[in-house]
N, C-alpha and C. Protein backbone atom coordinates (compact mmCIF):
# COMPACT_ATOMS: atom_id res chain seq x y z
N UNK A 1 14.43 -279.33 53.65
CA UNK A 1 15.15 -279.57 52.43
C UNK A 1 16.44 -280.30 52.77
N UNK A 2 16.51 -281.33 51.84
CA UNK A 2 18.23 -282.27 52.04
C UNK A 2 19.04 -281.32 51.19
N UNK A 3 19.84 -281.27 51.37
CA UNK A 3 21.07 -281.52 50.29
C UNK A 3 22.27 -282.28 50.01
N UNK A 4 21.72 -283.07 48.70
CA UNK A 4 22.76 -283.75 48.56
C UNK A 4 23.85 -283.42 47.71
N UNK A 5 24.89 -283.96 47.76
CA UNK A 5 26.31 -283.80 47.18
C UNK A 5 26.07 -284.01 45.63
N UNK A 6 27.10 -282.56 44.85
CA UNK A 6 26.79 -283.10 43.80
C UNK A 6 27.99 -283.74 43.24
N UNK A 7 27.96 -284.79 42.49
CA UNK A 7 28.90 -285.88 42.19
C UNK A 7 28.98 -285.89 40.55
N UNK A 8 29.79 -285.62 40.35
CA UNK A 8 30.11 -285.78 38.43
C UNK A 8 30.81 -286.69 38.45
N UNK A 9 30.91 -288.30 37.97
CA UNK A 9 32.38 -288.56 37.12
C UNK A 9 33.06 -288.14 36.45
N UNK A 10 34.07 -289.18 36.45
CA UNK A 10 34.96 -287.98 35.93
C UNK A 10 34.87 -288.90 33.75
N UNK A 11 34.54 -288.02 33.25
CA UNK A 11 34.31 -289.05 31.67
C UNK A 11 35.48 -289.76 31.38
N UNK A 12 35.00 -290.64 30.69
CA UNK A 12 35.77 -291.58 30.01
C UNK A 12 36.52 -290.65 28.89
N UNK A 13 36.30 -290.19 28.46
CA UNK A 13 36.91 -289.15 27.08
C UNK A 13 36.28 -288.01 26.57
N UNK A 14 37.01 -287.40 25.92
CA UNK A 14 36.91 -285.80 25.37
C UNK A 14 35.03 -286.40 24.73
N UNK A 15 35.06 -287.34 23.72
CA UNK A 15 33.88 -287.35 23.28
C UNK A 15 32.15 -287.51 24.40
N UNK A 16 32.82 -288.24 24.91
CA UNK A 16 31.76 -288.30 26.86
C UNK A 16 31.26 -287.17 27.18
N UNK A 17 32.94 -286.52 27.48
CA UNK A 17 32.22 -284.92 27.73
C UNK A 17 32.06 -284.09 26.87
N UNK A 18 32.06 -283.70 25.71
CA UNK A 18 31.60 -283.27 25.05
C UNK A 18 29.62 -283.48 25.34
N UNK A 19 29.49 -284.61 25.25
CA UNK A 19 28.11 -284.90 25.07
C UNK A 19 27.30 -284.50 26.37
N UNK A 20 28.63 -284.74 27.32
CA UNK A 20 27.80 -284.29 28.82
C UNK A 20 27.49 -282.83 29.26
N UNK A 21 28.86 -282.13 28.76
CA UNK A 21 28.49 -280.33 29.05
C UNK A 21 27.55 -279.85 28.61
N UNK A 22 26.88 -280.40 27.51
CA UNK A 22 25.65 -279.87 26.54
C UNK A 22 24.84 -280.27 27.74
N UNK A 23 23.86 -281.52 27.99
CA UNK A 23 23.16 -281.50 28.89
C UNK A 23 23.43 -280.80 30.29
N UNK A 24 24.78 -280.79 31.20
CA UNK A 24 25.05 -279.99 32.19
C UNK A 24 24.47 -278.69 31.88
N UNK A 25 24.77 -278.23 30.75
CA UNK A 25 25.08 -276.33 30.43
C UNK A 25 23.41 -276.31 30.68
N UNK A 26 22.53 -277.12 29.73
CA UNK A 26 20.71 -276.66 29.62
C UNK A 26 20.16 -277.01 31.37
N UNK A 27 21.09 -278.32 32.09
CA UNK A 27 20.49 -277.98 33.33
C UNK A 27 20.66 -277.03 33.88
N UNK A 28 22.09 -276.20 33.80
CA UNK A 28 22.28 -275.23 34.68
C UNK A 28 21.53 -274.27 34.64
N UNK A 29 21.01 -273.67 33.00
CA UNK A 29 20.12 -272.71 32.37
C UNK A 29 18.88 -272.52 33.32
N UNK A 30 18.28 -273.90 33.39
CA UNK A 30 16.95 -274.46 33.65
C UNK A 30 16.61 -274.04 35.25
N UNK A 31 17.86 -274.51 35.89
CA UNK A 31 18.00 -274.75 37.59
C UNK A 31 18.14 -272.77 37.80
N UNK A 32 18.62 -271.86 36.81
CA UNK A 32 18.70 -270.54 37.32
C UNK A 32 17.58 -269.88 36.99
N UNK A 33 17.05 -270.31 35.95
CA UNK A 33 15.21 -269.86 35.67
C UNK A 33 15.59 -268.56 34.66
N UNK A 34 14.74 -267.75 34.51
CA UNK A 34 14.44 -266.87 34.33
C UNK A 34 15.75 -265.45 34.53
N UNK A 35 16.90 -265.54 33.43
CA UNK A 35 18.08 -264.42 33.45
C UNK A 35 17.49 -262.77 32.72
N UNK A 36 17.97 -261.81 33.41
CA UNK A 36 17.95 -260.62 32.33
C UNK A 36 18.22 -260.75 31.39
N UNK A 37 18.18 -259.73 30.00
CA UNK A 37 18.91 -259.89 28.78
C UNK A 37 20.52 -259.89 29.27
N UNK A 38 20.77 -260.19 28.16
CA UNK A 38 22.64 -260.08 28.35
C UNK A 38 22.95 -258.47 27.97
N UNK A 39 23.76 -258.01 27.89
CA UNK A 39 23.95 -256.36 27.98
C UNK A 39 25.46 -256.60 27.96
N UNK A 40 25.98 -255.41 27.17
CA UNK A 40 27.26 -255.14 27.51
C UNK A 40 27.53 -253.38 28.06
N UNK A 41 28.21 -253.87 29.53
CA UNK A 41 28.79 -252.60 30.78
C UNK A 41 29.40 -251.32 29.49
N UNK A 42 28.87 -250.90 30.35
CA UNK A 42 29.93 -249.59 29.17
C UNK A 42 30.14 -248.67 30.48
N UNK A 43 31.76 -249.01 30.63
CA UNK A 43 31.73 -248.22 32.35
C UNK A 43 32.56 -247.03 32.22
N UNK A 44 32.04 -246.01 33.08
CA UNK A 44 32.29 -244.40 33.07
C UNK A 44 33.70 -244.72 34.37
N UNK A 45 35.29 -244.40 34.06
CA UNK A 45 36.26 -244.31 34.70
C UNK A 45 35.90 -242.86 35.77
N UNK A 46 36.02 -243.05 37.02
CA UNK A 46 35.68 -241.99 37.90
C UNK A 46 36.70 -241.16 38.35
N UNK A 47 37.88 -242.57 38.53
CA UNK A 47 39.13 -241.73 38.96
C UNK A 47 39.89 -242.53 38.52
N UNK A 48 41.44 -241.93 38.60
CA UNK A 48 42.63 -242.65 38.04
C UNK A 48 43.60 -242.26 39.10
N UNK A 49 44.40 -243.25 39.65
CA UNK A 49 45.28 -242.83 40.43
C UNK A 49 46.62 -243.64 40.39
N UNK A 50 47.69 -242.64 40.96
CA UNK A 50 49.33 -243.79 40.27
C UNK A 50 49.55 -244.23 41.51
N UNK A 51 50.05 -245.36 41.45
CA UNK A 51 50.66 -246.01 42.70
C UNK A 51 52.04 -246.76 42.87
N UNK A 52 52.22 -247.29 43.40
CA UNK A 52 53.53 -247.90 43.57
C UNK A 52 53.57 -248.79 42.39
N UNK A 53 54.29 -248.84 41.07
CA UNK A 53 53.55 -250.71 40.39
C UNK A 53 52.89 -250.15 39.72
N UNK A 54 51.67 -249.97 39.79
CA UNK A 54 50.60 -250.08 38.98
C UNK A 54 49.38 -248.81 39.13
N UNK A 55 48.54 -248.60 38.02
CA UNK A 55 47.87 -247.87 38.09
C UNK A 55 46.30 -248.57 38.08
N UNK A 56 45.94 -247.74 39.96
CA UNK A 56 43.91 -247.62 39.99
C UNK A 56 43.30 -247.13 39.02
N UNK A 57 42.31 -247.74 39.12
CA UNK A 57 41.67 -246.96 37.93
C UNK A 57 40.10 -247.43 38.38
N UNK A 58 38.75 -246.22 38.97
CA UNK A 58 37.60 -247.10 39.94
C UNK A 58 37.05 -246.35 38.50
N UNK A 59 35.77 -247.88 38.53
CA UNK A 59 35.01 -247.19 37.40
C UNK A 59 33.39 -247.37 37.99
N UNK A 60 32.21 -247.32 37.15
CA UNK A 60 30.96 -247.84 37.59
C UNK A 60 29.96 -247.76 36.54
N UNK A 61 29.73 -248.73 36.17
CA UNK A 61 28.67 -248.99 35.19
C UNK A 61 27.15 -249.17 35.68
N UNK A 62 26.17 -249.42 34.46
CA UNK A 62 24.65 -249.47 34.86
C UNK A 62 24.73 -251.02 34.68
N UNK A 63 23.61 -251.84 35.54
CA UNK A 63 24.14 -253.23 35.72
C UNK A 63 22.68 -253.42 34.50
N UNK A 64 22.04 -252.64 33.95
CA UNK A 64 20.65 -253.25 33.51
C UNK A 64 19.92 -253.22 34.35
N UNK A 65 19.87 -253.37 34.95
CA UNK A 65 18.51 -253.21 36.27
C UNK A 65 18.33 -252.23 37.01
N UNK A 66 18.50 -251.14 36.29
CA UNK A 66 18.39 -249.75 37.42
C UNK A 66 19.33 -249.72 38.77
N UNK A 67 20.34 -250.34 38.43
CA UNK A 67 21.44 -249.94 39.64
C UNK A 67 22.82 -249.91 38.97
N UNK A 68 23.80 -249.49 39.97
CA UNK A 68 25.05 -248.91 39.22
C UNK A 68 26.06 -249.98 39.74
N UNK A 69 27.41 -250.42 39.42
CA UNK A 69 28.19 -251.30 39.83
C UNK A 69 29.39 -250.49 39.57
N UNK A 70 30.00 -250.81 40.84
CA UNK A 70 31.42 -249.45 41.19
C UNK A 70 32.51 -250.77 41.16
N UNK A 71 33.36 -250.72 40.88
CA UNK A 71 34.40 -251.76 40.63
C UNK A 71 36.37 -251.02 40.62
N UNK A 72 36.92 -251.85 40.72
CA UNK A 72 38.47 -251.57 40.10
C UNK A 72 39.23 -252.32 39.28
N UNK A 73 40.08 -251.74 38.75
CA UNK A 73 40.95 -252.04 38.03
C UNK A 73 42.18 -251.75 38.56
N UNK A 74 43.20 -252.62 38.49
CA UNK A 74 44.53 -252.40 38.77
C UNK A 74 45.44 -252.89 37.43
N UNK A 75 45.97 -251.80 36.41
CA UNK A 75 46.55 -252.16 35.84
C UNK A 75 48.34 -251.86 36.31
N UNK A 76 49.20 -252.68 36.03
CA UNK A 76 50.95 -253.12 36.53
C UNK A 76 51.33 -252.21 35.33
N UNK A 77 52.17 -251.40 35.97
CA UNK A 77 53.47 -250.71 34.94
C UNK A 77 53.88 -251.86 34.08
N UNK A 78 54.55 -253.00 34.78
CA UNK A 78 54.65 -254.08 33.41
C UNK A 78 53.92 -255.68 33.83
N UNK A 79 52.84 -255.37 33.12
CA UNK A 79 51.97 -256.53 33.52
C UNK A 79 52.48 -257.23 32.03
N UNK A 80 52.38 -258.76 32.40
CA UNK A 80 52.31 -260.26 31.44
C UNK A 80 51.45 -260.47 30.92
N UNK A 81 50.70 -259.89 30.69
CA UNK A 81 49.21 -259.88 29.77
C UNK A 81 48.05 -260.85 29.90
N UNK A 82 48.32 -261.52 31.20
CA UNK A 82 47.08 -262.21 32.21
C UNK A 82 46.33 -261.06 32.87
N UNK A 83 45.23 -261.68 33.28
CA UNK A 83 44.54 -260.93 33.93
C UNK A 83 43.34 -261.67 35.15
N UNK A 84 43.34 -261.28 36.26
CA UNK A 84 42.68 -261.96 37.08
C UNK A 84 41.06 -261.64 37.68
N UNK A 85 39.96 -262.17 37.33
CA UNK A 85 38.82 -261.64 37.94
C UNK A 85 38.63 -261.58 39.70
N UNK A 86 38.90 -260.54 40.86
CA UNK A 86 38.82 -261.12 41.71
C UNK A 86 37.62 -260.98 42.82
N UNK A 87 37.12 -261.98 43.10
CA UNK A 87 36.31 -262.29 43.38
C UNK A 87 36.09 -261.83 44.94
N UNK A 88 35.66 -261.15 45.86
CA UNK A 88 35.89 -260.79 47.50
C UNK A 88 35.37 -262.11 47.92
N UNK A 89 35.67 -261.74 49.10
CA UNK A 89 35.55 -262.50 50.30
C UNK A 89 33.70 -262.51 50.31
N UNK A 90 32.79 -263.34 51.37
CA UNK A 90 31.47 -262.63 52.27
C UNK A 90 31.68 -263.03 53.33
N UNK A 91 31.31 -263.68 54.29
CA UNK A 91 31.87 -263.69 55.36
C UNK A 91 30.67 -262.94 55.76
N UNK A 92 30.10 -262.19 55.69
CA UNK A 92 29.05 -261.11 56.27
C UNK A 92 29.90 -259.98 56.44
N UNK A 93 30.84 -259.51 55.42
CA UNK A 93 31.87 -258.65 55.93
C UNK A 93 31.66 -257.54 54.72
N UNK A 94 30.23 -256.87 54.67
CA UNK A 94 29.89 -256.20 53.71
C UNK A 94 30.16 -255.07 53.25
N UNK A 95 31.09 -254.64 54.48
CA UNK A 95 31.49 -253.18 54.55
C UNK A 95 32.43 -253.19 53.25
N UNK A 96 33.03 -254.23 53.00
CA UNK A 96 34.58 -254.50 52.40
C UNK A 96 34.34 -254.57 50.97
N UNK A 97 33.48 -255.80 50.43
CA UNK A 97 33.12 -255.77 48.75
C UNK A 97 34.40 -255.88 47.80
N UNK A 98 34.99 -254.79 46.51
CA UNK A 98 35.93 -254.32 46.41
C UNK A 98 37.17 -254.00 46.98
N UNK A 99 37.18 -253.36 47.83
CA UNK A 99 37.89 -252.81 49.21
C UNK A 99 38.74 -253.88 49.72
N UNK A 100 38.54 -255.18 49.60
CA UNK A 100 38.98 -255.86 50.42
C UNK A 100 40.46 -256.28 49.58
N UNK A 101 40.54 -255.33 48.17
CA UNK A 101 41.94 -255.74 47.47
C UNK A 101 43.08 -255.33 48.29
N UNK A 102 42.77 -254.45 49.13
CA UNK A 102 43.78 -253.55 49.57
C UNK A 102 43.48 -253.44 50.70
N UNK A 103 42.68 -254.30 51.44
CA UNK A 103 42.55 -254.28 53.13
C UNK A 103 44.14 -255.22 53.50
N UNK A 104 43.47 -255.08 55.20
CA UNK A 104 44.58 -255.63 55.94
C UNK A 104 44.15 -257.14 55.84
N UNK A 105 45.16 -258.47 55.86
CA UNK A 105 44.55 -259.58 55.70
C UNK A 105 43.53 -259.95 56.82
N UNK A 106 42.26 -260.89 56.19
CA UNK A 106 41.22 -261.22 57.12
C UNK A 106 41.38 -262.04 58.35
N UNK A 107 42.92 -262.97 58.48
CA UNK A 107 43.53 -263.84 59.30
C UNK A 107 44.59 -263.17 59.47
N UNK A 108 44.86 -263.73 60.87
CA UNK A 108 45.74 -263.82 61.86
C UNK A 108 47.41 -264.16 60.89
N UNK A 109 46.98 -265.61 60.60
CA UNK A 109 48.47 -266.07 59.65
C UNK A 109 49.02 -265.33 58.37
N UNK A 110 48.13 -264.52 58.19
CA UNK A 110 48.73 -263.91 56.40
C UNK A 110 48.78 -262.11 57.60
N UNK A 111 49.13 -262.04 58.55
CA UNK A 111 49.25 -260.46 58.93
C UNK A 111 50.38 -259.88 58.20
N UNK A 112 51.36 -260.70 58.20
CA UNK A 112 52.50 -259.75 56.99
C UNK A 112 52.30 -259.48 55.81
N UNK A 113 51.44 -260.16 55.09
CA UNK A 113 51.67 -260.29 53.67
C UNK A 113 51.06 -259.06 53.27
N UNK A 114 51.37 -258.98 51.89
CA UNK A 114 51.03 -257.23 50.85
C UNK A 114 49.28 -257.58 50.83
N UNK A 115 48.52 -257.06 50.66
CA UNK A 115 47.02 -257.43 50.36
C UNK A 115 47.33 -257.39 48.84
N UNK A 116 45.86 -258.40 48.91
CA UNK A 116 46.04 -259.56 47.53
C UNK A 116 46.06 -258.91 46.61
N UNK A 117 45.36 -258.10 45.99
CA UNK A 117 45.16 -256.86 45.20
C UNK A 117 46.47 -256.45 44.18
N UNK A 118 46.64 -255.80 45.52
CA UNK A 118 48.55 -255.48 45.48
C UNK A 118 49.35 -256.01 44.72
N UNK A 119 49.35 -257.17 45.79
CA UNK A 119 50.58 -258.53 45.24
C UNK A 119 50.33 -258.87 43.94
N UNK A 120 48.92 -258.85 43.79
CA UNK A 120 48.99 -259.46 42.09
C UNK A 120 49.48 -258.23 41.59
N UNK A 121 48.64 -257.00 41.15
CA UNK A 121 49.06 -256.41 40.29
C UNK A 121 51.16 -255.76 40.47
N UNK A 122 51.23 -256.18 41.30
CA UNK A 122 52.96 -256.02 41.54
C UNK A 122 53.91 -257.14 40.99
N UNK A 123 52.82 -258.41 41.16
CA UNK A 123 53.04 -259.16 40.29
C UNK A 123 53.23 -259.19 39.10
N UNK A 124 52.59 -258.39 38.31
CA UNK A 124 52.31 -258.13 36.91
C UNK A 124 50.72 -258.72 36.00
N UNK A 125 49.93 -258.88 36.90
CA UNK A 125 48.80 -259.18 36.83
C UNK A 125 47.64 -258.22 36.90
N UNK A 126 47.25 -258.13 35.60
CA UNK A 126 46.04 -257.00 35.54
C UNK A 126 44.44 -257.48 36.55
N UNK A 127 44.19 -256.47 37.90
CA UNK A 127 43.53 -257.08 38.64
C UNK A 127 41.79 -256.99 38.70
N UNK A 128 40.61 -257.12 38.31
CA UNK A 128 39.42 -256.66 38.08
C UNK A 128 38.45 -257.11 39.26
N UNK A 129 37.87 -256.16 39.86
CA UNK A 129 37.09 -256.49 41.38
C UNK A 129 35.90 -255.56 41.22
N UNK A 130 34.80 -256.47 41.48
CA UNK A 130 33.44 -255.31 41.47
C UNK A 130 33.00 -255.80 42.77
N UNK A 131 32.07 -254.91 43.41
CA UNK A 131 31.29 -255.14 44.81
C UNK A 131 30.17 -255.98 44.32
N UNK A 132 30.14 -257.05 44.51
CA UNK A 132 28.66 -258.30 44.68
C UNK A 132 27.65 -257.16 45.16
N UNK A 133 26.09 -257.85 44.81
CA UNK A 133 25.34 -257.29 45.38
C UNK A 133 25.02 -256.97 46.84
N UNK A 134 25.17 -255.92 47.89
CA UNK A 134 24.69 -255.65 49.07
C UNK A 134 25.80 -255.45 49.93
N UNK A 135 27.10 -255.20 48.84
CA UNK A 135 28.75 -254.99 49.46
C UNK A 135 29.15 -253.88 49.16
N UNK A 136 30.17 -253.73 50.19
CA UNK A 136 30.91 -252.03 49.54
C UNK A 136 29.53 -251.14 49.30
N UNK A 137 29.89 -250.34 48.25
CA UNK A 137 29.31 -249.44 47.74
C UNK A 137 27.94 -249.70 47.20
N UNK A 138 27.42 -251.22 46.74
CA UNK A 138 26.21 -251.47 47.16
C UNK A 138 25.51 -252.20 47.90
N UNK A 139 25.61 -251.86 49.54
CA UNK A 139 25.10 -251.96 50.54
C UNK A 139 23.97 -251.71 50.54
N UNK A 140 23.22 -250.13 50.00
CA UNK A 140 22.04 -250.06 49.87
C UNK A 140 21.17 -250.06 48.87
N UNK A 141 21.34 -250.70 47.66
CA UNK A 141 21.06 -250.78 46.59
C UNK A 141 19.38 -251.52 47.08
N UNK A 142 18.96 -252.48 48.07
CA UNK A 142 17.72 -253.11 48.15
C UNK A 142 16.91 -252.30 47.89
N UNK A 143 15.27 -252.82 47.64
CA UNK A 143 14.36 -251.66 48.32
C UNK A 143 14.41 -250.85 48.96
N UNK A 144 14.75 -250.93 50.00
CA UNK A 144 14.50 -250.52 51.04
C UNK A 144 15.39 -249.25 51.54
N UNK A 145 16.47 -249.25 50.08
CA UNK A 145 17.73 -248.11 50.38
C UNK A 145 18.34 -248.08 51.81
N UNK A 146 18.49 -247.36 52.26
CA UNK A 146 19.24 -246.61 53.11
C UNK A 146 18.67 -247.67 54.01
N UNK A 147 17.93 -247.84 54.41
CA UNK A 147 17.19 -248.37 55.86
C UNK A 147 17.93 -249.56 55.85
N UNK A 148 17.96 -250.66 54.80
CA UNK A 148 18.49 -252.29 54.89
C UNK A 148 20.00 -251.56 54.45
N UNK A 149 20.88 -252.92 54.91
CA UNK A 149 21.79 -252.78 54.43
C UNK A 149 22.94 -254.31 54.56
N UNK A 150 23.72 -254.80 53.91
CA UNK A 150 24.30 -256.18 54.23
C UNK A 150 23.17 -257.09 54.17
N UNK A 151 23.29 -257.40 54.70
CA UNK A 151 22.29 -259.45 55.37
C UNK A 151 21.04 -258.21 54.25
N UNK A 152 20.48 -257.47 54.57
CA UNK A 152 19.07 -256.99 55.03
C UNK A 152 18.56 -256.59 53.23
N UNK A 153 19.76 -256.14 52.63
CA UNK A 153 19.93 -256.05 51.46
C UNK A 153 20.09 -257.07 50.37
N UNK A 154 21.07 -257.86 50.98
CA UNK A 154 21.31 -259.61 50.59
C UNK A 154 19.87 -260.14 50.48
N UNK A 155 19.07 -259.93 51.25
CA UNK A 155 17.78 -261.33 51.43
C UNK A 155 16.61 -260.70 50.87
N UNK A 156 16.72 -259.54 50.60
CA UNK A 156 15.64 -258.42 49.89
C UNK A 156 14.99 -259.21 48.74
């Protein structure tokens, strides 16, 4: 298999793209195949905890597919009423998922800094992090449970 680069111009005007996101949006549909229904999380808060700044708050919902999704929330004593989705790291670093709001940094050059997590919600930024599939807390979610786990879970 090649892969080639994908290349958009950039449109001539609002009306261009307008006309272009419509076709982009049905390729993208097309190119992912076959989605679950859409569903809305209705997530059970597990724990609540106060912190420096801001208050944890881990929750875990049913994803629709017979598995559960464990996530956090960091809401700021005085947050600006943004809010950030954050996304982890992979790296093959599956242990981490979630977790990694409040790890030690992954490089050498950021060893001082607050973990990211942190900094935002100290910032005043409401912070939202769930574990991707086959991270953190679902590591063993594959078939194969307990036995796979990371990579083994990932490629399931």
């Amino acid at each position: 298999m090649v892969l080639t680069p994908f290349i958009l111009p950039v449109p001539a005007d609002a009306t261009e793209w307008d006309a272009r996101k419509v076709q982009l949006r049905s390729q993208l549909y097309h190119l992912l195949g076959d989605l679950p229904p859409l569903f809305t999380p209705n997530p059970d808060i597990v724990e609540t905890e106060r912190r420096r700044g801001y208050r944890l708050e881990k929750f875990e919902f049913a994803n629709g597919l017979d598995d559960r999704v464990s996530g956090y929330v960091l809401v700021p004593d005085q947050h600006n009423g943004a809010a950030v989705l954050y996304c982890h790291y992979h790296g093959g670093r599956y242990e981490l998922g979630k977790d990694e709001l409040f790890a030690e940094p992954l490089w050498e050059e950021w060893a001082n800094e607050t973990p990211r997590g942190v900094a935002l919600a100290q910032a005043g930024y409401v912070v939202l992090a769930i574990d991707s599939y086959a991270f953190g807390d679902r590591q063993h979610q594959g078939p194969a449970g307990t036995r796979e786990s990371g990579r083994e879970t990932e490629m399931a």
